[in-house]
Every structure is written in C-alpha cells, then in structure tokens.
N, C-alpha and C. Protein backbone atom coordinates (compact mmCIF):
# COMPACT_ATOMS: atom_id res chain seq x y z
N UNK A 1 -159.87 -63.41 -159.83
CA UNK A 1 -159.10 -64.64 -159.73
C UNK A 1 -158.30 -64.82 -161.01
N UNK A 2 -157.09 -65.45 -160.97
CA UNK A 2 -156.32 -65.45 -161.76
C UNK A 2 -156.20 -67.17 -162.35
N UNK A 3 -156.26 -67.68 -163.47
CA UNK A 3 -156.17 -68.90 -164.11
C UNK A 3 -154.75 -69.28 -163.64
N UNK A 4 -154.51 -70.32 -162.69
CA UNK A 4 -153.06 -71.00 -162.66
C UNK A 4 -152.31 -71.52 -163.37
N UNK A 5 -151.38 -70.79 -164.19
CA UNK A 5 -150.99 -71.53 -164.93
C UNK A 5 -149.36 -72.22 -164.96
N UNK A 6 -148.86 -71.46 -163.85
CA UNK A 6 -147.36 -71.76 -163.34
C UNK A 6 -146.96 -72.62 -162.21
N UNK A 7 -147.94 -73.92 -162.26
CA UNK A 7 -147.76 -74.93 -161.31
C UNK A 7 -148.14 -76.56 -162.22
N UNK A 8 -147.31 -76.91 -161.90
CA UNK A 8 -147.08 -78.37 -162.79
C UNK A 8 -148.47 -79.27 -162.41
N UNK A 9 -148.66 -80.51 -162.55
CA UNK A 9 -149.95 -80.87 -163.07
C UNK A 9 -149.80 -82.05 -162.14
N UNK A 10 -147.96 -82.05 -161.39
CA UNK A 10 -147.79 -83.06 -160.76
C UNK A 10 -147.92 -82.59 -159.28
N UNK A 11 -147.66 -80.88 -159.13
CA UNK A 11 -148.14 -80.54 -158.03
C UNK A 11 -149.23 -80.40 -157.48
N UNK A 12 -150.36 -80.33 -158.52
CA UNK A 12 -151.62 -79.85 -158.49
C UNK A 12 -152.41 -81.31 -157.66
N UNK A 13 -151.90 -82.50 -158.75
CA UNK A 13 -152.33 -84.28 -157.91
C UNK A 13 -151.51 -84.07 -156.71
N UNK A 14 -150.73 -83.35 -155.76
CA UNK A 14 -150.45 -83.76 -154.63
C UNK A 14 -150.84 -82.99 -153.44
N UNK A 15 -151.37 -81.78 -154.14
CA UNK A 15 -152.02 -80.89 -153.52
C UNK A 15 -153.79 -81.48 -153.86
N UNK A 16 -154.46 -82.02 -154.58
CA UNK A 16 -155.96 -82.33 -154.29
C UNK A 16 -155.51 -83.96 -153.60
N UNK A 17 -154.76 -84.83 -154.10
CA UNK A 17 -154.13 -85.92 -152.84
C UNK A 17 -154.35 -86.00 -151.71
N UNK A 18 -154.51 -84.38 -151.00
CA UNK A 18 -154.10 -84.06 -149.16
C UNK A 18 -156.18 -83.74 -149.35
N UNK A 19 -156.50 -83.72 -150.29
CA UNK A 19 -158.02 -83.10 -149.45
C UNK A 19 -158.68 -84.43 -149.61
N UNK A 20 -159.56 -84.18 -148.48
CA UNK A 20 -160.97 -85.65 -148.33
C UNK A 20 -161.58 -85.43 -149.00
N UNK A 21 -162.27 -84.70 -150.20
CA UNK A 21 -163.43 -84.56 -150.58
C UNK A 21 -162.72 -85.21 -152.20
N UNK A 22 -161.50 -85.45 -152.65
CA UNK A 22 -160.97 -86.45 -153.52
C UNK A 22 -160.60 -87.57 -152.74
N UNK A 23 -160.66 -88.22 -151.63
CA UNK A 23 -160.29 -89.23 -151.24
C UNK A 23 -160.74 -90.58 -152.24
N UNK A 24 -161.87 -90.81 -152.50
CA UNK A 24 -162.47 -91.63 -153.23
C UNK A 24 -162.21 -92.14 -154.56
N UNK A 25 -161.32 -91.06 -155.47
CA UNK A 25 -160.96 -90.95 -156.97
C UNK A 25 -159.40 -91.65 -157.11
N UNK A 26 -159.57 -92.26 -158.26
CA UNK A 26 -158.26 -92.95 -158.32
C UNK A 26 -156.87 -91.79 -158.79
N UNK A 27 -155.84 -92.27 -159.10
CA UNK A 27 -154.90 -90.80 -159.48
C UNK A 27 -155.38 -90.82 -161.00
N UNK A 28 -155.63 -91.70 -161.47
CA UNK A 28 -156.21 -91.31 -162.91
C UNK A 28 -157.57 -90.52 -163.07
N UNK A 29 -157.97 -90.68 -162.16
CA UNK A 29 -159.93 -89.72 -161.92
C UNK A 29 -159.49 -88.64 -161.64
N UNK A 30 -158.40 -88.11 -160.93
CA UNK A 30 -157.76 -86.92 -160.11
C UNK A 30 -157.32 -86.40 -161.30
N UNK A 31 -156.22 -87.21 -162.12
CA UNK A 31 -155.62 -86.44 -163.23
C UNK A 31 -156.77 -85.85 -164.23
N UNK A 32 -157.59 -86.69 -164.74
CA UNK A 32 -158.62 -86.39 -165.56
C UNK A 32 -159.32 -85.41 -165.25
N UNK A 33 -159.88 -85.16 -163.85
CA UNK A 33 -160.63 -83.97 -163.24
C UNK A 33 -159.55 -82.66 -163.66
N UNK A 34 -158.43 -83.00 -163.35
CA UNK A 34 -157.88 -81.42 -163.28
C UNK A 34 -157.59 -81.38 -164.84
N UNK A 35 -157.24 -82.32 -165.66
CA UNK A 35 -157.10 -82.02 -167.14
C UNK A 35 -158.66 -80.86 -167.46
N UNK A 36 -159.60 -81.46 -166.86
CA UNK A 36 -161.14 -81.13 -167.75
C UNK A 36 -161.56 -79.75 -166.58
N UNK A 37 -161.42 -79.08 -165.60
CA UNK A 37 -161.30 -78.14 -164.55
C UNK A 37 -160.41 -77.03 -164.84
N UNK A 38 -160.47 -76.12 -163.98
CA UNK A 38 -159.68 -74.66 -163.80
C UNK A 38 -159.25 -74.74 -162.77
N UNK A 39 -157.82 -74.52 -162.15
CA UNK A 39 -157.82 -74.40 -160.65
C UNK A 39 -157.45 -72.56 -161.00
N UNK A 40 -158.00 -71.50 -159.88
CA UNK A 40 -157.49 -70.05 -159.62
C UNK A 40 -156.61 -69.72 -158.33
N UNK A 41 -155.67 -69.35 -158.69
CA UNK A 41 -155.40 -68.56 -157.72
C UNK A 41 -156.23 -67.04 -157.16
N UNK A 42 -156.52 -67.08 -156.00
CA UNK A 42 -157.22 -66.11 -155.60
C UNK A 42 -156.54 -65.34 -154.22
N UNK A 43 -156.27 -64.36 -154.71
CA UNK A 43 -155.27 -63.04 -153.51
C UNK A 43 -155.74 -62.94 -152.28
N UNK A 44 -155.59 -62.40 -151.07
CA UNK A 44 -156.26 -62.26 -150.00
C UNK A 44 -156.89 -61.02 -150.62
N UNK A 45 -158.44 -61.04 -150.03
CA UNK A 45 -159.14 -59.90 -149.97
C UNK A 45 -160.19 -60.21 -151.13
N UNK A 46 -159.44 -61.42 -152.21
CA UNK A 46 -160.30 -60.81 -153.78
C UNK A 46 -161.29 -62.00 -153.54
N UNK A 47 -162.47 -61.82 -154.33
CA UNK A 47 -163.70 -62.55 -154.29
C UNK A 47 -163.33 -63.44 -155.01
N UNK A 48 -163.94 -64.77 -154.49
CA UNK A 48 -163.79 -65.88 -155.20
C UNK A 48 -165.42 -66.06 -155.94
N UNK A 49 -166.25 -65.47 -155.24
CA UNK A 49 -167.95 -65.84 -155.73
C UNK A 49 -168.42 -64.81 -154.65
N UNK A 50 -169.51 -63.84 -155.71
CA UNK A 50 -169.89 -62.85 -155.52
C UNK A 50 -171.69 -63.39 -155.29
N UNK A 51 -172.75 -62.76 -154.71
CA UNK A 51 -173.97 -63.20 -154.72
C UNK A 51 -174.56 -62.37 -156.30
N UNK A 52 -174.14 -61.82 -156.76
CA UNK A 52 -174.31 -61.36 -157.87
C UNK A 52 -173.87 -61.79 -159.45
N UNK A 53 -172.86 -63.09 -158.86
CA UNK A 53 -172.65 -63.94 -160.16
C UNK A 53 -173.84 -64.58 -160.67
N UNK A 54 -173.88 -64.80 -161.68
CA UNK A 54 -175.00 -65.69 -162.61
C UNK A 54 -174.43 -67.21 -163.28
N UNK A 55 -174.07 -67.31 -162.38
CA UNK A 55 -173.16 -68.89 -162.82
C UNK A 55 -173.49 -69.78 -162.16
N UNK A 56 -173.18 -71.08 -162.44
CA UNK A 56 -173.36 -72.28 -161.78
C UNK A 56 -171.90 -72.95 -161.23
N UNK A 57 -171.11 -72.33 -161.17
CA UNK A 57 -169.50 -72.29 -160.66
C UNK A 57 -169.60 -73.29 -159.44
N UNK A 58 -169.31 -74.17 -159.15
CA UNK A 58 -168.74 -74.63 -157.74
C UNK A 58 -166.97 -74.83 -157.69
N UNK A 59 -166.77 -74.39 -156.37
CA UNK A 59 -165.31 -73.89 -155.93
C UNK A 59 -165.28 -74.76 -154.61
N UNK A 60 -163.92 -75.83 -154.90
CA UNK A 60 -162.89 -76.45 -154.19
C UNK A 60 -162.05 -75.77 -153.54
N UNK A 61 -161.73 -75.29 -152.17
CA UNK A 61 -161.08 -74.67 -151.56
C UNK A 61 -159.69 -76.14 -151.58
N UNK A 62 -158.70 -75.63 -152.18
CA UNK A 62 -158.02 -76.34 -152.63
C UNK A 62 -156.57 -76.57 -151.49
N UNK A 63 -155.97 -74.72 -150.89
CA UNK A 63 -155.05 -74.19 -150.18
C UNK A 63 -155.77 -72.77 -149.76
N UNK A 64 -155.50 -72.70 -148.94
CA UNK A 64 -156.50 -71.19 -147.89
C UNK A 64 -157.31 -71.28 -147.32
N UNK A 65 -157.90 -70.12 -147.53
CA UNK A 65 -159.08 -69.99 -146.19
C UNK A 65 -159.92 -68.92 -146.76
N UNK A 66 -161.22 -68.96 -147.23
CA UNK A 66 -162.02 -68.56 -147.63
C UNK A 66 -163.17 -67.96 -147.03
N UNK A 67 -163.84 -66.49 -146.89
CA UNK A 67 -164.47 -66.14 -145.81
C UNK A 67 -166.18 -66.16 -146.49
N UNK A 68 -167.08 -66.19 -145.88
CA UNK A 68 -168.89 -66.20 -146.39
C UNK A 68 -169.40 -65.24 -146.03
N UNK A 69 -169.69 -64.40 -146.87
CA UNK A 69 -170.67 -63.46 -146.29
C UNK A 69 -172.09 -63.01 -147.50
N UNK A 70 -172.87 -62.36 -146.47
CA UNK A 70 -174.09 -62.10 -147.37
C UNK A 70 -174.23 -60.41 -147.44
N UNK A 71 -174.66 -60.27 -148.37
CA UNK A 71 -175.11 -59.00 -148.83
C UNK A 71 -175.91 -57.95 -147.69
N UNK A 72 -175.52 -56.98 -147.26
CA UNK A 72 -175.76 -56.28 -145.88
C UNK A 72 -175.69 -56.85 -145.05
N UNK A 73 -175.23 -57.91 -144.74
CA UNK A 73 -174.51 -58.65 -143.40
C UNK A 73 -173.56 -58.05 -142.34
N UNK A 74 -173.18 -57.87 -141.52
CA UNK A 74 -172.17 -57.31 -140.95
C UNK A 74 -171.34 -58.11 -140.70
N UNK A 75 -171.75 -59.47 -140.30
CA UNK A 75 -170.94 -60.23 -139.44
C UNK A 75 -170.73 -61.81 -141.39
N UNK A 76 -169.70 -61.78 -141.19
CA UNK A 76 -169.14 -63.24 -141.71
C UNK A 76 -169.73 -64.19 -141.38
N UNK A 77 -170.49 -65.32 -142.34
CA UNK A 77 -171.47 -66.14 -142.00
C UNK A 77 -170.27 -67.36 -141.46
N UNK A 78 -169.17 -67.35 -141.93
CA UNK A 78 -168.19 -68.33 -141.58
C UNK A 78 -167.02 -68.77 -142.31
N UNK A 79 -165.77 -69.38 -142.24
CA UNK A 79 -164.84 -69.57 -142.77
C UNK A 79 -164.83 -71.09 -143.26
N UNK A 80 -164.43 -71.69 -145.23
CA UNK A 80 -163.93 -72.94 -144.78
C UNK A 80 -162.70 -72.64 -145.59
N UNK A 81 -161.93 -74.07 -145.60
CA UNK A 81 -160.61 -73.99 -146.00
C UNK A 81 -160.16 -75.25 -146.68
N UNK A 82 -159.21 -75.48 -146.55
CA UNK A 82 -159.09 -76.60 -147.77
C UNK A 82 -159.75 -78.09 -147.51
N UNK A 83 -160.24 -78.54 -148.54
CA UNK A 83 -161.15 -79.90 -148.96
C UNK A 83 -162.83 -79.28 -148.88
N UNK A 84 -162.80 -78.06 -148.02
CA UNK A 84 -164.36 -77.70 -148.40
C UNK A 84 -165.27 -77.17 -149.53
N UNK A 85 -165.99 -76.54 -149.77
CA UNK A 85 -166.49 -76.39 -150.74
C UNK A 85 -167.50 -75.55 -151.35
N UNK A 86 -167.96 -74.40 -151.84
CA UNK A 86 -168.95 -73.34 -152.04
C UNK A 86 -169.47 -73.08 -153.42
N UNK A 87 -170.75 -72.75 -153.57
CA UNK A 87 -171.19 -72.50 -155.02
C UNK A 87 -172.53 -73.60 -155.14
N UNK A 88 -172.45 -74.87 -154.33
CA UNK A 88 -173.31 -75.91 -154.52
C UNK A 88 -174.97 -76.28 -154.69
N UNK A 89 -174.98 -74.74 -154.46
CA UNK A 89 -176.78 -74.14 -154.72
C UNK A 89 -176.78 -73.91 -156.21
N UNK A 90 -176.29 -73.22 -156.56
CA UNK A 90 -176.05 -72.63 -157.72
C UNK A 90 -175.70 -73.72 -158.62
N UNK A 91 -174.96 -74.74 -158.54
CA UNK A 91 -174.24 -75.94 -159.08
C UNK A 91 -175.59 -76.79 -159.40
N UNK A 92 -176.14 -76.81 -158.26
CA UNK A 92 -177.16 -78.27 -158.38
C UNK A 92 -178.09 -77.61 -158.67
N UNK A 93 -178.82 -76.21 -158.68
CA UNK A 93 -179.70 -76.20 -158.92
C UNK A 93 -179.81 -74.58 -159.95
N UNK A 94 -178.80 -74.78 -160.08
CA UNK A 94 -178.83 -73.32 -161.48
C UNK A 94 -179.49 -72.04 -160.89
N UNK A 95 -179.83 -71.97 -159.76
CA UNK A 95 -179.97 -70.49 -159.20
C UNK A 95 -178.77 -69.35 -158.77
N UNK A 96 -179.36 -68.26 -158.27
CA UNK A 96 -177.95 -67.18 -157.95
C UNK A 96 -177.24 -67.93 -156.98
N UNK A 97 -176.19 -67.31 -156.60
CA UNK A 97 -175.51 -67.56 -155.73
C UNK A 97 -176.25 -67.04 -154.39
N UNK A 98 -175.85 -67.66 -153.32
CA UNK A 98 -176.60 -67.44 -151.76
C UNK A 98 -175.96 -66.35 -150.70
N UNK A 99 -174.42 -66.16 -151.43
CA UNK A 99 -173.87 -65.94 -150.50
C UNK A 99 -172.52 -65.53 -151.57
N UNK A 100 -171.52 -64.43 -150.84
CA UNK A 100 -170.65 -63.76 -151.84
C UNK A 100 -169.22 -64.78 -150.41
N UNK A 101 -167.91 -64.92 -151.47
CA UNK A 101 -166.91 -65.30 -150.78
C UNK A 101 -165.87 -64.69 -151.47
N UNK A 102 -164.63 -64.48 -150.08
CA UNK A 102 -163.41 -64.19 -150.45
C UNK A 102 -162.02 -64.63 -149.95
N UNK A 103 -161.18 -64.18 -150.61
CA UNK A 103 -160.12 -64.71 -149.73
C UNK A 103 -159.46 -64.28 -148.54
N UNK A 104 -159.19 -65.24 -147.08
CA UNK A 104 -158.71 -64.59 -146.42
C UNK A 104 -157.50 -64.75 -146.55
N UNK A 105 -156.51 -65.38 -146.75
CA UNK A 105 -155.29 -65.54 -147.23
C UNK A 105 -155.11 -65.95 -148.55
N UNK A 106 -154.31 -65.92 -149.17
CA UNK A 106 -153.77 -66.19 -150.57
C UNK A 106 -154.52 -68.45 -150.74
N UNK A 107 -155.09 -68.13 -151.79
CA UNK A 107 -155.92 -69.11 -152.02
C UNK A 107 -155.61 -70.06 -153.31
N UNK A 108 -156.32 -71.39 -153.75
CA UNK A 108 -155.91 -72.18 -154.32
C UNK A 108 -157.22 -72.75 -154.65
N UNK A 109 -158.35 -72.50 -155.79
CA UNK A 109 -159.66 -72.76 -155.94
C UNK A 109 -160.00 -74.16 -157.00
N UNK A 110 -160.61 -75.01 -157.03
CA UNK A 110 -160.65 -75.57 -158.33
C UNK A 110 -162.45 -75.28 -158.98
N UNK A 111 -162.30 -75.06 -159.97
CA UNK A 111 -163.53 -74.65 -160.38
C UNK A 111 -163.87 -75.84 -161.63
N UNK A 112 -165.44 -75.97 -160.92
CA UNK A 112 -166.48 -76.91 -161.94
C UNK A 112 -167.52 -76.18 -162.09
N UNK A 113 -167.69 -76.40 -163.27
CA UNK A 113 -169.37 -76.17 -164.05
C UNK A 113 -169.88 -77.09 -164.49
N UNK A 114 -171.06 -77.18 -164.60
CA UNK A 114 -172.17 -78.06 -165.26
C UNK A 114 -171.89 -78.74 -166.54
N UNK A 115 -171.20 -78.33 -167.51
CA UNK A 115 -171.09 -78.43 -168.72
C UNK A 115 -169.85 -79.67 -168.30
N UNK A 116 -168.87 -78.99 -167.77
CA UNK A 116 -167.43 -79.59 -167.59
C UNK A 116 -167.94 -81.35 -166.98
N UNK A 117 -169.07 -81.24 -166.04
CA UNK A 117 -169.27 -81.76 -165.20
C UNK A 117 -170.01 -83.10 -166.15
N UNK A 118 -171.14 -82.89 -166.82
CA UNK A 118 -171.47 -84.01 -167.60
C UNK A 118 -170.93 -84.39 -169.01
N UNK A 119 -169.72 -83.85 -169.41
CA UNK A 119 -168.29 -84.64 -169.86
C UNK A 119 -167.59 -85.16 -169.67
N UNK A 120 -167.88 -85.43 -168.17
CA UNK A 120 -166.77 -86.62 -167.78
C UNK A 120 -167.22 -87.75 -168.04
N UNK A 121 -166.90 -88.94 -167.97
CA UNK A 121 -167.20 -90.34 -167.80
C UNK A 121 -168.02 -90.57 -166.39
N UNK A 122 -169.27 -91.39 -166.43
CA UNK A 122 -169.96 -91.37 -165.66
C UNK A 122 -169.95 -91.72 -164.17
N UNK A 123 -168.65 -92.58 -164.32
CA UNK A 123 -167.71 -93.38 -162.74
C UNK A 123 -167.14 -91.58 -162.38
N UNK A 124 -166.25 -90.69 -162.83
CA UNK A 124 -165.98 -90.04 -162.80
C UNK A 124 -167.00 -89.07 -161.97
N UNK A 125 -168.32 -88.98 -163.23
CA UNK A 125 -169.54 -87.55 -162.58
C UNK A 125 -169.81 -88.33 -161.16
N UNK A 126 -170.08 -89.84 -160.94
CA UNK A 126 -170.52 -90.08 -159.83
C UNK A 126 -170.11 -90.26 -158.59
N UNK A 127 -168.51 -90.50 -158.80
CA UNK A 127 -167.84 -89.81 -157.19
C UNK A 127 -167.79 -88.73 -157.08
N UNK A 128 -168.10 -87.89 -157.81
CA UNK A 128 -168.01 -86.29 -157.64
C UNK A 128 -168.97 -85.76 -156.91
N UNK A 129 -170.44 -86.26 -157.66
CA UNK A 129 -171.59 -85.82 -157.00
C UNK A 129 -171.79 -86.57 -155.39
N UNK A 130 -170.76 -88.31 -155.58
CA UNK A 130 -171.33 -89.02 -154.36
C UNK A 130 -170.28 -87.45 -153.13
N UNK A 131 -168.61 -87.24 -153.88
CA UNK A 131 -167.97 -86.62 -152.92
C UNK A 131 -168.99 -84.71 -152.64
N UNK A 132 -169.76 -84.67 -153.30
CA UNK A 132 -170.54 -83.23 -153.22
C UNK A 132 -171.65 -83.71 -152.27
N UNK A 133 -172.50 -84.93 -152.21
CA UNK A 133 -173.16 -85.31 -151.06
C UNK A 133 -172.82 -85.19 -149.77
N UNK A 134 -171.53 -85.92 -149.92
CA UNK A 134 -170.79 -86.33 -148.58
C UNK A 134 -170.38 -85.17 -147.73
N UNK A 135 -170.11 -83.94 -148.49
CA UNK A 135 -169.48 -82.59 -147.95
C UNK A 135 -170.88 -81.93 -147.39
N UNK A 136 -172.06 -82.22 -147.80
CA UNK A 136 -173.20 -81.29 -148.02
C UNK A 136 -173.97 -81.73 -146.36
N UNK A 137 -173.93 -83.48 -146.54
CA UNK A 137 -174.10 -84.06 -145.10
C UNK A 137 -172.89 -83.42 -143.46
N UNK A 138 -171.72 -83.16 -144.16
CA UNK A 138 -170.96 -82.58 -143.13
C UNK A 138 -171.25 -81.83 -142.51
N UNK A 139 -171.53 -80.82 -143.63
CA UNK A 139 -172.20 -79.15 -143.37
C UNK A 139 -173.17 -79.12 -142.42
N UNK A 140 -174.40 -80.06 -142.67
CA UNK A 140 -175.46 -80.25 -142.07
C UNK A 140 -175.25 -80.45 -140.80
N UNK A 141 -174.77 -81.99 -140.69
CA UNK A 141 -174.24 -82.02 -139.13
C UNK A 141 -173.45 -80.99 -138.91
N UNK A 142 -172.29 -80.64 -138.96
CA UNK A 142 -171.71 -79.50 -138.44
C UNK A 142 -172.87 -78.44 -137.81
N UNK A 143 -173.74 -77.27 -139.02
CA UNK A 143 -174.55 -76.28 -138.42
C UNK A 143 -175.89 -77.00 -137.28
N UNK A 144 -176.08 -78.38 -137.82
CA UNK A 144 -176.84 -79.25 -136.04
C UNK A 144 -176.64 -78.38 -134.81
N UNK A 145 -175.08 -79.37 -134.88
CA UNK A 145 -174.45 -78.89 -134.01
C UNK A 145 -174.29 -77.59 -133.17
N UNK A 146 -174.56 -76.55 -134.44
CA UNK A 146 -174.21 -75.14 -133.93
C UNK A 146 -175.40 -74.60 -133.61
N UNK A 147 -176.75 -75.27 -134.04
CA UNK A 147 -177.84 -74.53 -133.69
C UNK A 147 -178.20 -75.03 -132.94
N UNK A 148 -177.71 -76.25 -131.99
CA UNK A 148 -177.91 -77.01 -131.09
C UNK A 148 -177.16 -76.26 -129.41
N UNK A 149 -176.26 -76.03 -129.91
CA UNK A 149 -175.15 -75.02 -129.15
C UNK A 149 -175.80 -73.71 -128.73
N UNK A 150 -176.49 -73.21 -130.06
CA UNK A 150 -177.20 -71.43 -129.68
C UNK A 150 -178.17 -72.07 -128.97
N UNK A 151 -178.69 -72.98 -128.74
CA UNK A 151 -180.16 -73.07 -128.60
C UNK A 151 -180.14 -73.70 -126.93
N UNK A 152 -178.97 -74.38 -126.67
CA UNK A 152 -178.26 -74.60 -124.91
C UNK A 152 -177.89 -73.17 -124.37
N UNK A 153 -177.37 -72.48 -125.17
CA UNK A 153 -177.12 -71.10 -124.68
C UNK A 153 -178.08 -70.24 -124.50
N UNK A 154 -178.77 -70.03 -125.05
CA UNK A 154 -179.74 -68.79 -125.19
C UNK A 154 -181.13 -69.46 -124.80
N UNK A 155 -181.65 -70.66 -124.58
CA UNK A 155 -183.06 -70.84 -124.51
C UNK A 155 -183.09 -71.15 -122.63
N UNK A 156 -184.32 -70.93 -122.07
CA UNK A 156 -184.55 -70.51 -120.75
C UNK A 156 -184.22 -71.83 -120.04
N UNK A 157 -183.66 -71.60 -119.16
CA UNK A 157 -183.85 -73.14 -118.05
C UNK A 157 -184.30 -72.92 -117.01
C-alpha cells in the first residue's frame, strides 16, 4: 500500500462525508481524524492486511472493494466496500490478524492504530469506538442472517 499523498484534505472530508460509519463526527472530528490517521491507496490485487501481520492496524474501506480470505482457504470468506471495516480483532484486542485482505479494485483505506487512537480527545476516541460497535453489531446481524439462510437450506424438513 502506498501513503496518499496527492489528494487534498478537502477531498479526503468529502469522500469519509459519503460513509456511515463517520456519520456521527462533526467536520471538525472528521478533519482531526484524518490530520492524526493514514489514508493508503491500495492497487487491485495488493494486500491491504495479511494474517501474518503483527499489528493492531484497523482499515476503513474508504473507496473499493476489498476481498477476505483465510490462509488455505479456497473460497473468499467475503467482500466489503466502502464505510466497512477490517483489522478489529487485532485493534481491540492486540492479537494476529484472523484473516488476510486485498484489493479487488483500486482502493482507498484509512488506517488507525492504538497509539493514534488514544491521542485523540476523548469525544473524538468515543464516537469512534461507539462508530466500531455499531459496524461490529451490523456484521453480526448480517452473518444471523446468513447462517440462518444455510441453515433453511440445508437442514431436513
């Protein structure tokens, strides 16, 4: 991944503007986040988070589409894309990563760490973590849903 550095600071607030998972932050919380953050550009094909990183990285799918997969997997655990979000094991709880990701089209990442994360002002850390809840509850319902779906399909009637 490549550090962005050839996009203005006014495009960057109108591009995290369009995602829900900043809905909550004022444009001054928005500006401040991306002052104290990294956003990457990431190529199609190139890894955004490997299961072999040792970091506590969480990644904002900012623009693209980002693919999940696990280590001898065959099949892609699943795609998200912009306002979603990956790394959040690792984030909250300082372990490896779960799962390696890449890009499926040309991508737009914002990256937080731990460190970055309890330097902000505390109104700041706490829509972040409330907007990292809120995504985490999505997820949940969402895979419900899907194991609710395999489980109409495949179980005997």
């Amino acid at each position: 991944m490549l550090p962005l550095n050839n996009i203005s600071k006014l495009k960057l607030l109108e591009i995290i503007g369009r995602i829900t998972f900043f809905k909550a932050f004022t444009i001054n919380e928005r500006e401040k986040l991306l002052n104290s953050t990294k956003v990457y550009k990431c190529i199609k094909d190139q890894n955004v988070q490997s299961e072999l990183d040792h970091n506590s990285h969480f990644y904002i799918v900012l623009t693209g589409e980002v693919e999940i997969t696990r280590q001898g997997g065959k099949q892609p655990l699943g795609k998200i894309s912009a306002g979603q979000f990956i790394g959040e094991g690792s984030f909250i709880k300082k372990r490896p990563k779960s799962a390696s990701a890449k890009a499926v089209s040309d991508s737009l990442v914002l990256c937080m760490d731990q460190d970055t994360l309890h330097g902000l002002p505390s109104t700041l850390k706490d829509k972040f973590k409330d907007a990292v809840i809120e995504g985490m509850a999505q997820r949940i319902h969402y895979l419900s849903d899907e194991i609710q779906q395999f489980h109409d399909k495949f179980s005997p009637k």
